[in-house]
N, C-alpha and C. Protein backbone atom coordinates (compact mmCIF):
# COMPACT_ATOMS: atom_id res chain seq x y z
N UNK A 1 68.89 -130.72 69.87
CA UNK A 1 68.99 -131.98 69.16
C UNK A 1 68.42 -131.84 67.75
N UNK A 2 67.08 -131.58 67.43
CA UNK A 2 66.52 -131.27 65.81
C UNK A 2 67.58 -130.50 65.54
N UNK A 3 68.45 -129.34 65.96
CA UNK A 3 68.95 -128.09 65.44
C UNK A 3 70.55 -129.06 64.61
N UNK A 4 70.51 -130.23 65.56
CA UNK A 4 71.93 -130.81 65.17
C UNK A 4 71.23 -131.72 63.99
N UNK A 5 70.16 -132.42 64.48
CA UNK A 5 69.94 -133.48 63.19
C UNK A 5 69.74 -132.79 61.93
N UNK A 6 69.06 -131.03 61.73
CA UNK A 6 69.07 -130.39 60.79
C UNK A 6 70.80 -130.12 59.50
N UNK A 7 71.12 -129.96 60.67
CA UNK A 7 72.22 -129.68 60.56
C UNK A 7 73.06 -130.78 59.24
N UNK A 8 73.19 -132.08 60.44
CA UNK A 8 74.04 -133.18 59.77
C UNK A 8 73.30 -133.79 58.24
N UNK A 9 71.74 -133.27 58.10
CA UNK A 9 71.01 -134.03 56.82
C UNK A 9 71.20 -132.41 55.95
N UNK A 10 71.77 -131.50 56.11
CA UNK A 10 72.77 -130.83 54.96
C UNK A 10 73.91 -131.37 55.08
N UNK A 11 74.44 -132.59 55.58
CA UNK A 11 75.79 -132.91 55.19
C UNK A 11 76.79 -132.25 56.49
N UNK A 12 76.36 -131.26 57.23
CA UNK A 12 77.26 -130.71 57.88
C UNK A 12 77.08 -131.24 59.48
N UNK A 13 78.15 -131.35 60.06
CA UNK A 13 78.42 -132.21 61.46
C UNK A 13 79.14 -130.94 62.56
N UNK A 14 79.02 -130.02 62.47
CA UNK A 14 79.43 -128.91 63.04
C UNK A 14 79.24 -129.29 64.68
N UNK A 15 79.81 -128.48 64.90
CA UNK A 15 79.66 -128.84 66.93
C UNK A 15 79.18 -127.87 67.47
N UNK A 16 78.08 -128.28 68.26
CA UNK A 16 77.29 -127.12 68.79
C UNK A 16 77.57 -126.85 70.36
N UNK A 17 77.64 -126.09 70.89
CA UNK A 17 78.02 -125.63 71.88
C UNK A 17 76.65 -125.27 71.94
N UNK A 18 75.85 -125.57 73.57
CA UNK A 18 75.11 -125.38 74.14
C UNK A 18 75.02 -125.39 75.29
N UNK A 19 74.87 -124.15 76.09
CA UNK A 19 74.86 -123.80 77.67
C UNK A 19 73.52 -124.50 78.02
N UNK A 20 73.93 -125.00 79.51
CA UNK A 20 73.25 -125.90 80.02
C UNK A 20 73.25 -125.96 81.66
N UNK A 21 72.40 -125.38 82.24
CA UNK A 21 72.38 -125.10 83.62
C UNK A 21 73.56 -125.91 84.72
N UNK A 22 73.49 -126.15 85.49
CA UNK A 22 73.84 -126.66 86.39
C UNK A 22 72.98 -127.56 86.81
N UNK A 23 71.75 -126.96 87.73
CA UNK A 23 70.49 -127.78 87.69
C UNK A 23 70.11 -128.82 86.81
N UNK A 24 70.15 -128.27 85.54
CA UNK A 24 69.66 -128.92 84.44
C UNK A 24 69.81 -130.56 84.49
N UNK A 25 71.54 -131.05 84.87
CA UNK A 25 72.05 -131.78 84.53
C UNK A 25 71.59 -132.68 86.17
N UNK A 26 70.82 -132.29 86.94
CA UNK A 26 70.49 -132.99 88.48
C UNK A 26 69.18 -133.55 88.52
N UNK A 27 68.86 -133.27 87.21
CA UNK A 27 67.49 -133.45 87.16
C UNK A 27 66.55 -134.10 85.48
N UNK A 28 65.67 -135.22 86.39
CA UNK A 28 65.58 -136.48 84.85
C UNK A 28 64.70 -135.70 83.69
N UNK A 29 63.96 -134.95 83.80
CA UNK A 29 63.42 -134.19 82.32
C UNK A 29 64.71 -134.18 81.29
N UNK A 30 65.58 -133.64 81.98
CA UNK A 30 66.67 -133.14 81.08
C UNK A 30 67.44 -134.58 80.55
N UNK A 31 67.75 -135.29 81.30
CA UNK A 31 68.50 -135.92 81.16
C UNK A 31 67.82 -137.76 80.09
N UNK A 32 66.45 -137.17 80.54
CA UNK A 32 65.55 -138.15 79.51
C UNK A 32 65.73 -137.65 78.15
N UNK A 33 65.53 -136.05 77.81
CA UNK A 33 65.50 -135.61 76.26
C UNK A 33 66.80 -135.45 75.99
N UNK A 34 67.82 -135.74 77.02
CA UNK A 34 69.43 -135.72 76.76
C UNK A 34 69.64 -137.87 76.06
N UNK A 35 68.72 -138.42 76.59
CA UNK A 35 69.00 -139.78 76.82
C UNK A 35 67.89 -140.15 75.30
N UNK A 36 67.10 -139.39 75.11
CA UNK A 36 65.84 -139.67 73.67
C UNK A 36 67.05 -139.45 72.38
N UNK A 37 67.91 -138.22 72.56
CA UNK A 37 68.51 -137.89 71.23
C UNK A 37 69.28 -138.86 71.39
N UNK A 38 70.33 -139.29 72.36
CA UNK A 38 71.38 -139.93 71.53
C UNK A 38 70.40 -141.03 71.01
N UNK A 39 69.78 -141.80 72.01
CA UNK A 39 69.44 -142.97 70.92
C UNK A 39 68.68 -142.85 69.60
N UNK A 40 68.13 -141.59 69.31
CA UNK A 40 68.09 -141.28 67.90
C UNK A 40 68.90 -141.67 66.98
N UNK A 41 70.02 -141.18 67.38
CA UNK A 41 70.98 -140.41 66.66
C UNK A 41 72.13 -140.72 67.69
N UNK A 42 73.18 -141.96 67.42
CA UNK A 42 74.11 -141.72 68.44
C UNK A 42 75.68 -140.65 68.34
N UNK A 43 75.60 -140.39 66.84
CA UNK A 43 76.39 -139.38 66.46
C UNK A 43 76.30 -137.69 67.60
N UNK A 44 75.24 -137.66 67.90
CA UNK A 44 74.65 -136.16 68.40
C UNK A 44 76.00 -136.12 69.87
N UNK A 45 75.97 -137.18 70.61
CA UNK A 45 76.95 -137.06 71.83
C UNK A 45 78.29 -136.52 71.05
N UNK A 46 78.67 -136.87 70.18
CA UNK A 46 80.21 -135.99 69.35
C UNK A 46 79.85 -135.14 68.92
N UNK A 47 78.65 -134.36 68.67
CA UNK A 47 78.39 -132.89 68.18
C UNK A 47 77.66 -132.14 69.40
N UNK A 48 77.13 -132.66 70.24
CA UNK A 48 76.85 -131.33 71.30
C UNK A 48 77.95 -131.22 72.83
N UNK A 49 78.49 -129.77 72.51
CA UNK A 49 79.49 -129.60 73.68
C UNK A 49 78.56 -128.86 74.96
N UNK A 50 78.76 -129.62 75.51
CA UNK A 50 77.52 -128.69 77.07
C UNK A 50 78.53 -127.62 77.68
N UNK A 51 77.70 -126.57 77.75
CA UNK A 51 78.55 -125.69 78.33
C UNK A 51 78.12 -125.10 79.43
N UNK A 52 78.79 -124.85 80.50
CA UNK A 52 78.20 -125.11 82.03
C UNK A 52 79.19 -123.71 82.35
N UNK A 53 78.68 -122.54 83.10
CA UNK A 53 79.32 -121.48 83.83
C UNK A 53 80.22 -122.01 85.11
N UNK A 54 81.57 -121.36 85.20
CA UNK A 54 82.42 -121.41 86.07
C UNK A 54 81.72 -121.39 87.18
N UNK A 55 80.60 -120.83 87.38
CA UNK A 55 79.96 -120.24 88.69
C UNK A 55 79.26 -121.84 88.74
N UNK A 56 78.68 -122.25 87.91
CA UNK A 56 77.82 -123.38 88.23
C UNK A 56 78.58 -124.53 88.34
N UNK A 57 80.11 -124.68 87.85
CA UNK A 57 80.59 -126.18 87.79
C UNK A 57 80.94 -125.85 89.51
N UNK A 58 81.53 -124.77 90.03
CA UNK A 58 82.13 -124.75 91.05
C UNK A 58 81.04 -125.33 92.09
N UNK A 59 79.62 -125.35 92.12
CA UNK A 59 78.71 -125.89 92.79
C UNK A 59 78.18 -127.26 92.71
N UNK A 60 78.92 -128.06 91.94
CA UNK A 60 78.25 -129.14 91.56
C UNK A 60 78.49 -129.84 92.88
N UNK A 61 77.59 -130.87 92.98
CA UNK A 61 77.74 -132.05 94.26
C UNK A 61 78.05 -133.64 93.04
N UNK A 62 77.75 -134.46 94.30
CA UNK A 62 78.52 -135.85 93.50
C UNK A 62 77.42 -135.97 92.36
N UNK A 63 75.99 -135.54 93.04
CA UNK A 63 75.06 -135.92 91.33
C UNK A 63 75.24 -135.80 89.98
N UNK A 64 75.87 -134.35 89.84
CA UNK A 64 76.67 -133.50 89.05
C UNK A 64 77.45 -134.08 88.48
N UNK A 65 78.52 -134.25 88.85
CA UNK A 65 79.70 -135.38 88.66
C UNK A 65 79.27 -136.50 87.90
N UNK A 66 78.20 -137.77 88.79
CA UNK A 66 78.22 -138.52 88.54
C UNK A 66 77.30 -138.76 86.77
N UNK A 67 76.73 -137.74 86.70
CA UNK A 67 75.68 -138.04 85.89
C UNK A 67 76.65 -137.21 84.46
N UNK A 68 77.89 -136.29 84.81
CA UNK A 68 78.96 -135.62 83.54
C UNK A 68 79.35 -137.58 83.31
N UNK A 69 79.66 -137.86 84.05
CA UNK A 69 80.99 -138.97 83.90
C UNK A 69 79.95 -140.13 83.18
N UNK A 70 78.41 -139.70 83.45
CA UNK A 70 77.47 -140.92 82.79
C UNK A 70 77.66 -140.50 81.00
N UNK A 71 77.43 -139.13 81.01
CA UNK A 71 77.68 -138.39 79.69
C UNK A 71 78.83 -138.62 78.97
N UNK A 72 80.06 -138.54 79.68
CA UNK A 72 81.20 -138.54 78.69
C UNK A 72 81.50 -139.83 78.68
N UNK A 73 80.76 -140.69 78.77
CA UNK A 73 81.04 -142.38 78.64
C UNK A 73 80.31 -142.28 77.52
N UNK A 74 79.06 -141.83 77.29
CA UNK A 74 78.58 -141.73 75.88
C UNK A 74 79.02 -140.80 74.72
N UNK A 75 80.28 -140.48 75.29
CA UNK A 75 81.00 -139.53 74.25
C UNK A 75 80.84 -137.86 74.33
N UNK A 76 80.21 -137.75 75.05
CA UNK A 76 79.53 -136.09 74.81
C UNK A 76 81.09 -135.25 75.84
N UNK A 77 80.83 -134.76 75.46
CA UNK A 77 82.08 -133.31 76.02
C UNK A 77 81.50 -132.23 76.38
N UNK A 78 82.69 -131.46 76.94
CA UNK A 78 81.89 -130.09 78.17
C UNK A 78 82.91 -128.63 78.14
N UNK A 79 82.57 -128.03 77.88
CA UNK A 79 83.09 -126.97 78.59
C UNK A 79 82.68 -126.01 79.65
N UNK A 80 83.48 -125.49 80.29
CA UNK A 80 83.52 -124.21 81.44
C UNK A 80 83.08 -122.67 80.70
N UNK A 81 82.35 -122.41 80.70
CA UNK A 81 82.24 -120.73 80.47
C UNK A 81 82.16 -119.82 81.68
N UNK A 82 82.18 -118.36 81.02
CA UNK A 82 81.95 -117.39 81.95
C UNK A 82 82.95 -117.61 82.98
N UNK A 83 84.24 -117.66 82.58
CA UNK A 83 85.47 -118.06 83.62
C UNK A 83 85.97 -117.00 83.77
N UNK A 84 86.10 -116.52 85.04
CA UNK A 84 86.78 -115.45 85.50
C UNK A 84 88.37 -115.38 86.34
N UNK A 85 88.38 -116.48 86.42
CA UNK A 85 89.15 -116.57 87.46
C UNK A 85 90.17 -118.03 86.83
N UNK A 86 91.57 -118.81 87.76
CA UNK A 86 92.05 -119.80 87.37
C UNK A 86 91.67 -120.68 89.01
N UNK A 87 91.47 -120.34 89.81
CA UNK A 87 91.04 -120.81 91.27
C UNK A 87 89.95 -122.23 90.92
N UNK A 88 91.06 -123.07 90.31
CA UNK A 88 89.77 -124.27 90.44
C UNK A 88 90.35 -125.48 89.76
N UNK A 89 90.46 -126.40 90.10
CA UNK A 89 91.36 -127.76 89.42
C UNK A 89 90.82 -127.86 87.95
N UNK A 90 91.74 -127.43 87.20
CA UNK A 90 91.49 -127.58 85.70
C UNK A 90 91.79 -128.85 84.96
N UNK A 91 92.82 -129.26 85.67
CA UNK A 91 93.40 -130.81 85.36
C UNK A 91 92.10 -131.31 85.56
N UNK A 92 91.83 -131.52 86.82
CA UNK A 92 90.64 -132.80 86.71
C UNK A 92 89.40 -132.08 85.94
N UNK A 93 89.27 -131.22 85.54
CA UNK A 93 87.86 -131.07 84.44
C UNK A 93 88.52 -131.59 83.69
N UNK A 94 89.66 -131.47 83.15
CA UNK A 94 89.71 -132.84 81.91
C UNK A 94 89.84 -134.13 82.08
N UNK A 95 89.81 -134.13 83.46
CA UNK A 95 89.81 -135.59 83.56
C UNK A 95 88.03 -136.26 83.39
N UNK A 96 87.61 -134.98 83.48
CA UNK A 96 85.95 -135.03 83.77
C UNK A 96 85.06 -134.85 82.08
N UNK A 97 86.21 -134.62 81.31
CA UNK A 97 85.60 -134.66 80.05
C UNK A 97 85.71 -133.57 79.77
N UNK A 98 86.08 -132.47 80.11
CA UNK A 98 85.90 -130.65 79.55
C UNK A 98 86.96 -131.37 78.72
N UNK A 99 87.13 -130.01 77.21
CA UNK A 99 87.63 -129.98 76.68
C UNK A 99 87.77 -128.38 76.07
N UNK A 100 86.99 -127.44 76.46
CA UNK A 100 87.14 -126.13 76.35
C UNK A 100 87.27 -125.26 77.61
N UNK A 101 87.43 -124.17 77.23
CA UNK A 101 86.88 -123.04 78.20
C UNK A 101 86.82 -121.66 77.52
N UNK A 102 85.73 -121.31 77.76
CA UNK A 102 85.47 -120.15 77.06
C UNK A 102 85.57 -118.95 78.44
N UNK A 103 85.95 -117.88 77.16
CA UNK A 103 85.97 -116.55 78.54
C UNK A 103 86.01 -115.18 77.44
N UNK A 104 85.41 -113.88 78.29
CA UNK A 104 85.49 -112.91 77.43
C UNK A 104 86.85 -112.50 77.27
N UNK A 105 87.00 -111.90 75.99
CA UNK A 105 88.26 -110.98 75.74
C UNK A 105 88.69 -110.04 76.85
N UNK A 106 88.02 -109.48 76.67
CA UNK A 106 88.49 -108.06 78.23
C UNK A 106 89.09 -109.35 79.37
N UNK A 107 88.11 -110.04 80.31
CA UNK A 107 88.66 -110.86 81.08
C UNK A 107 90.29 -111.69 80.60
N UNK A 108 90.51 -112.37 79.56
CA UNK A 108 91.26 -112.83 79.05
C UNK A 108 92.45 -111.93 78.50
N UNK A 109 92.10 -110.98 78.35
CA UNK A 109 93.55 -109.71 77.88
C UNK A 109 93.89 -109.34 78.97
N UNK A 110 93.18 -108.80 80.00
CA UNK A 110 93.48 -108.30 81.67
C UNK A 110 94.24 -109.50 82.29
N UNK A 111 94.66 -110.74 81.79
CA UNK A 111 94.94 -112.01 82.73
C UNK A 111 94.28 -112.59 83.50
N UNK A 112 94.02 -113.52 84.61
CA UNK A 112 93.23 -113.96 84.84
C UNK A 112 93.93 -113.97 86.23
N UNK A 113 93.12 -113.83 87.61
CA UNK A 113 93.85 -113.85 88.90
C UNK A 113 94.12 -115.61 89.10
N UNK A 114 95.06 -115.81 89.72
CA UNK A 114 94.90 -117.20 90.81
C UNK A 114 95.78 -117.04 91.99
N UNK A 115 94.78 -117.29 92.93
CA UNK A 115 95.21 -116.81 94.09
C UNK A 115 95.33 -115.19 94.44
N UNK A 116 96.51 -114.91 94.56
CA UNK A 116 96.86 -113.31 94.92
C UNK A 116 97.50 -112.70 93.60
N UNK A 117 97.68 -113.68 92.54
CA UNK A 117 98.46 -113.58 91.23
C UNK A 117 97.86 -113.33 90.40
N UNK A 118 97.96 -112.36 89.39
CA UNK A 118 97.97 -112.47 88.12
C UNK A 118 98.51 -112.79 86.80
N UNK A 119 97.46 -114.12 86.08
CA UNK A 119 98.86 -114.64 85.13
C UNK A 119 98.07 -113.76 83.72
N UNK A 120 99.14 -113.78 82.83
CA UNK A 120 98.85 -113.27 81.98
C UNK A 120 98.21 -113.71 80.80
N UNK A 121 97.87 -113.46 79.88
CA UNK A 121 97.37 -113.83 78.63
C UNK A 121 97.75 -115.46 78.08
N UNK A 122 99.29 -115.23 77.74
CA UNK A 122 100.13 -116.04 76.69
C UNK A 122 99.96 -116.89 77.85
N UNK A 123 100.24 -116.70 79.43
CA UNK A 123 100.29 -118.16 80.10
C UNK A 123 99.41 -118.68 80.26
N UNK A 124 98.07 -118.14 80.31
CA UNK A 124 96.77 -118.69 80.25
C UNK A 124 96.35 -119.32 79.35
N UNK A 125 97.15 -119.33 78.27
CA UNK A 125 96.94 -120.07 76.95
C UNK A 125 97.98 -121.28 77.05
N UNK A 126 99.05 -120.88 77.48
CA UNK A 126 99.80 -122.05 77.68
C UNK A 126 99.47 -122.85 78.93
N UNK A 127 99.04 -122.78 79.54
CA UNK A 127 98.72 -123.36 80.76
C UNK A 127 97.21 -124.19 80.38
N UNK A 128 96.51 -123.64 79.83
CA UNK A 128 95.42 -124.41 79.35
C UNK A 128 95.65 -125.83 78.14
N UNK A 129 96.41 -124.77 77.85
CA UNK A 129 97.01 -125.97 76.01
C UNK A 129 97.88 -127.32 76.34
N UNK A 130 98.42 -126.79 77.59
CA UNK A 130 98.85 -128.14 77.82
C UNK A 130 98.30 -128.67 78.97
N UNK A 131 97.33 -128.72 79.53
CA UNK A 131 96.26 -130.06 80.03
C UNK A 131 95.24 -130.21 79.43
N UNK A 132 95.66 -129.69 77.58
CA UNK A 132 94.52 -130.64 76.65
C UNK A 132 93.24 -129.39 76.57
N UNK A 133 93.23 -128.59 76.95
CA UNK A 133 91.87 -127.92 76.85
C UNK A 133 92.18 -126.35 75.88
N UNK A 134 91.15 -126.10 75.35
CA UNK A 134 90.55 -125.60 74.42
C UNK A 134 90.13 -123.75 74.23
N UNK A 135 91.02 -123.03 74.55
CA UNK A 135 90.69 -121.70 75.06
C UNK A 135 89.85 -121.17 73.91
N UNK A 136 88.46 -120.46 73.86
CA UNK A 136 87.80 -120.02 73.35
C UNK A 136 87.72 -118.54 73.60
N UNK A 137 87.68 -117.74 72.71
CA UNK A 137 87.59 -115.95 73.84
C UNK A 137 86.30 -115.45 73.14
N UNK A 138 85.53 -115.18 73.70
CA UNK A 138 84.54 -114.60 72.91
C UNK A 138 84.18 -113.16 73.32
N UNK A 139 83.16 -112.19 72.75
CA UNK A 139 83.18 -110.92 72.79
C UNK A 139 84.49 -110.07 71.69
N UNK A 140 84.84 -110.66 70.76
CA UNK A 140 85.55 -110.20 70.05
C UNK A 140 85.01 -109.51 68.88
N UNK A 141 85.14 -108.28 69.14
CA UNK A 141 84.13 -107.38 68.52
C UNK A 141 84.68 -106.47 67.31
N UNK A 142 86.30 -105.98 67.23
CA UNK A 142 86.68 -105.35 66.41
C UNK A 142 88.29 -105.79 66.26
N UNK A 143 88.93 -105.69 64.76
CA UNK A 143 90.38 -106.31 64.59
C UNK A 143 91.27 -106.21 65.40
N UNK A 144 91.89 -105.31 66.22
CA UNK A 144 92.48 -104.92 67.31
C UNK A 144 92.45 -105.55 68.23
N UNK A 145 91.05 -106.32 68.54
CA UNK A 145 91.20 -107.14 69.75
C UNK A 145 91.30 -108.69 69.77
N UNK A 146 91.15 -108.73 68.11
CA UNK A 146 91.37 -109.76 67.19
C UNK A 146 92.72 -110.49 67.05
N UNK A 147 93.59 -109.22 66.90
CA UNK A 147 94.92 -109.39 66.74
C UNK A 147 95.58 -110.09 68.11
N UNK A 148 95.09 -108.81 68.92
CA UNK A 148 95.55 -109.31 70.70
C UNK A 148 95.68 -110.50 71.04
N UNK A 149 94.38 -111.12 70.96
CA UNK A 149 94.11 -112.29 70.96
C UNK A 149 94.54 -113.58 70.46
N UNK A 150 94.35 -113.33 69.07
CA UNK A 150 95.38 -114.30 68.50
C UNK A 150 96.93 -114.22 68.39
N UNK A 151 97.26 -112.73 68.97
CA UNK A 151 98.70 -112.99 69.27
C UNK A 151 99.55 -113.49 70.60
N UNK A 152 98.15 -114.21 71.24
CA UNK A 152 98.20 -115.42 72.44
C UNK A 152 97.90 -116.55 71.93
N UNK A 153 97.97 -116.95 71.34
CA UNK A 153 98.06 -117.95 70.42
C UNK A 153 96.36 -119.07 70.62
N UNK A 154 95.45 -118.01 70.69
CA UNK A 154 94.51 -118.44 70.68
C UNK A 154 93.73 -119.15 69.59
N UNK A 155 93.31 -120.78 69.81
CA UNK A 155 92.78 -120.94 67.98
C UNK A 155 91.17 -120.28 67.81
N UNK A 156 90.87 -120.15 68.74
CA UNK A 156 88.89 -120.06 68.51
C UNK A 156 88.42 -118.88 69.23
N UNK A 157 87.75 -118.27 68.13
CA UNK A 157 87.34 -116.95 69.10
C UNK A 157 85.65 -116.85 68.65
N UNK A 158 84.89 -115.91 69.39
CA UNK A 158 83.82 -115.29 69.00
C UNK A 158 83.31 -113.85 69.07
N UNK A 159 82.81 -113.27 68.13
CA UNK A 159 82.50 -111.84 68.63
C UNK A 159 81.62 -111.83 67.23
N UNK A 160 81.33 -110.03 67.45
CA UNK A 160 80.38 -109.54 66.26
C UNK A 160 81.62 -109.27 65.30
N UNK A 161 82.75 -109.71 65.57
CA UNK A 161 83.77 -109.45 64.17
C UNK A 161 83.53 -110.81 62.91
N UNK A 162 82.93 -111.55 63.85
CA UNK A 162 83.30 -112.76 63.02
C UNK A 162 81.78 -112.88 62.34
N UNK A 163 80.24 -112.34 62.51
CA UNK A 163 79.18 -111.83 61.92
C UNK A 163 78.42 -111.92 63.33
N UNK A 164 77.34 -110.91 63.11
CA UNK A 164 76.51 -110.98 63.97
C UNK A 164 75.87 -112.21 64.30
N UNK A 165 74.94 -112.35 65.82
CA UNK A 165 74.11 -113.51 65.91
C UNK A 165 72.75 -113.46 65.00
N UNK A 166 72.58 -115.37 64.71
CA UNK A 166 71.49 -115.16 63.69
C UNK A 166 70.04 -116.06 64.23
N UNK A 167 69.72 -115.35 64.43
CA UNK A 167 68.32 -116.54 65.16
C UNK A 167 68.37 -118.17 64.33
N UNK A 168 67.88 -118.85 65.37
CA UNK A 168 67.14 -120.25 64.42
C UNK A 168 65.96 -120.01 64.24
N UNK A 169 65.25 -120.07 62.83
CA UNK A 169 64.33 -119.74 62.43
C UNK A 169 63.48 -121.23 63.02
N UNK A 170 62.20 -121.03 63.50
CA UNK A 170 61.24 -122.30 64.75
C UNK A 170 61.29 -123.25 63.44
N UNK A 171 60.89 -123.81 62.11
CA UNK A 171 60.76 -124.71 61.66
C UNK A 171 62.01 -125.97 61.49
N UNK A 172 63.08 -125.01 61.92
CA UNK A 172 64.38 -125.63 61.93
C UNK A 172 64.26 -126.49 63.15
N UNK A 173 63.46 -125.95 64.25
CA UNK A 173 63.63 -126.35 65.51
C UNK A 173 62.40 -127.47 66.22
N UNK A 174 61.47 -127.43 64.48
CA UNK A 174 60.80 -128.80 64.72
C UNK A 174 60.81 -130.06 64.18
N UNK A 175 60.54 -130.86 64.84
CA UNK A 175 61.02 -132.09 64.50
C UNK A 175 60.14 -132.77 63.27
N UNK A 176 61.27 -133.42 62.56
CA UNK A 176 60.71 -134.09 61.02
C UNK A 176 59.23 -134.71 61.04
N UNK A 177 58.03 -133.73 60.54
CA UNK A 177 56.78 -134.36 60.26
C UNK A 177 56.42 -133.58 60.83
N UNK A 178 56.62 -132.62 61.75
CA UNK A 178 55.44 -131.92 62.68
C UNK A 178 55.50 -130.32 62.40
N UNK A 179 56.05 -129.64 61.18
CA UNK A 179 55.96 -128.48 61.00
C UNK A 179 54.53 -127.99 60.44
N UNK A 180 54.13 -127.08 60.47
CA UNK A 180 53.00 -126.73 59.94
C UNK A 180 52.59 -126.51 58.32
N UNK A 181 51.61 -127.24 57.90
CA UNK A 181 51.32 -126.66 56.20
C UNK A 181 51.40 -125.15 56.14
């Protein structure tokens, strides 16, 4: 949340993607400093995308559920990472508010199984693009796999091609008045 309010008082409204347990979201600590920012700041629910592992949405119970569907009433959005697989109702995550899915390149060039099948690249992109969601590939590390990629008509990628990761330096990450002289 500071990292976004930093953000928007340079003028910039960028969308942050932030992984976010499974647990996380079952439980009120989280969901109090999830419930402190927006009313800060009710803009922050359109700039932070929660991003939750394939492994962890597939476990959710109704709490899970109920407390995404409390979220995307306040605007906030979600994506699936660490997706390996297509074995899982994708329609209704958008009905649930996802709007991405991220997955590595290697996984995403190899196709993706469902069921006993393997679909390929371009259909995994088309198959995503049209129930509205958002294919992200990340691990994109050199032009070649760059090309691959976007010659699935992928819009958003990540890797060390696009610059290395850059720490947040801690004063960024404290809140207005409490940094140190």
């Amino acid at each position: 949340a500071q990292f976004a309010i930093r953000l928007e008082a340079r003028g910039r409204n960028d969308q942050l993607f932030s992984p976010i347990s499974g647990a996380s979201i079952a439980e009120g600590p989280f969901l109090d400093e999830v419930a402190d920012a927006y009313r800060q700041r009710e803009t922050f629910a359109g700039q932070l995308v929660m991003t939750f592992a394939q492994s962890d949405v597939r476990s959710f119970g109704e709490r899970h559920w109920a407390t995404l569907a409390d979220l995307a009433d306040l605007g906030f959005r979600f994506g699936i990472a660490a997706v390996t697989d297509l074995d899982m109702d994708f329609e209704e995550l958008k009905t649930q508010g996802f709007d991405f899915v991220k997955l590595d390149a290697e996984i995403f060039l190899e196709g993706l199984p469902l069921g006993q099948a393997q679909i390929p690249a371009a259909d995994v992109t088309r198959f995503l693009a049209g129930l509205g969601l958002a294919t992200i590939v990340g691990h994109i590390d050199d032009e070649a796999v760059a090309a691959r990629v976007l010659g699935f008509g992928v819009l958003f990628g990540q890797g060390l091609l696009f610059g290395a990761p850059r720490p947040v330096r801690p004063e960024v990450l404290e809140s207005p008045g409490t940094a140190a002289a």
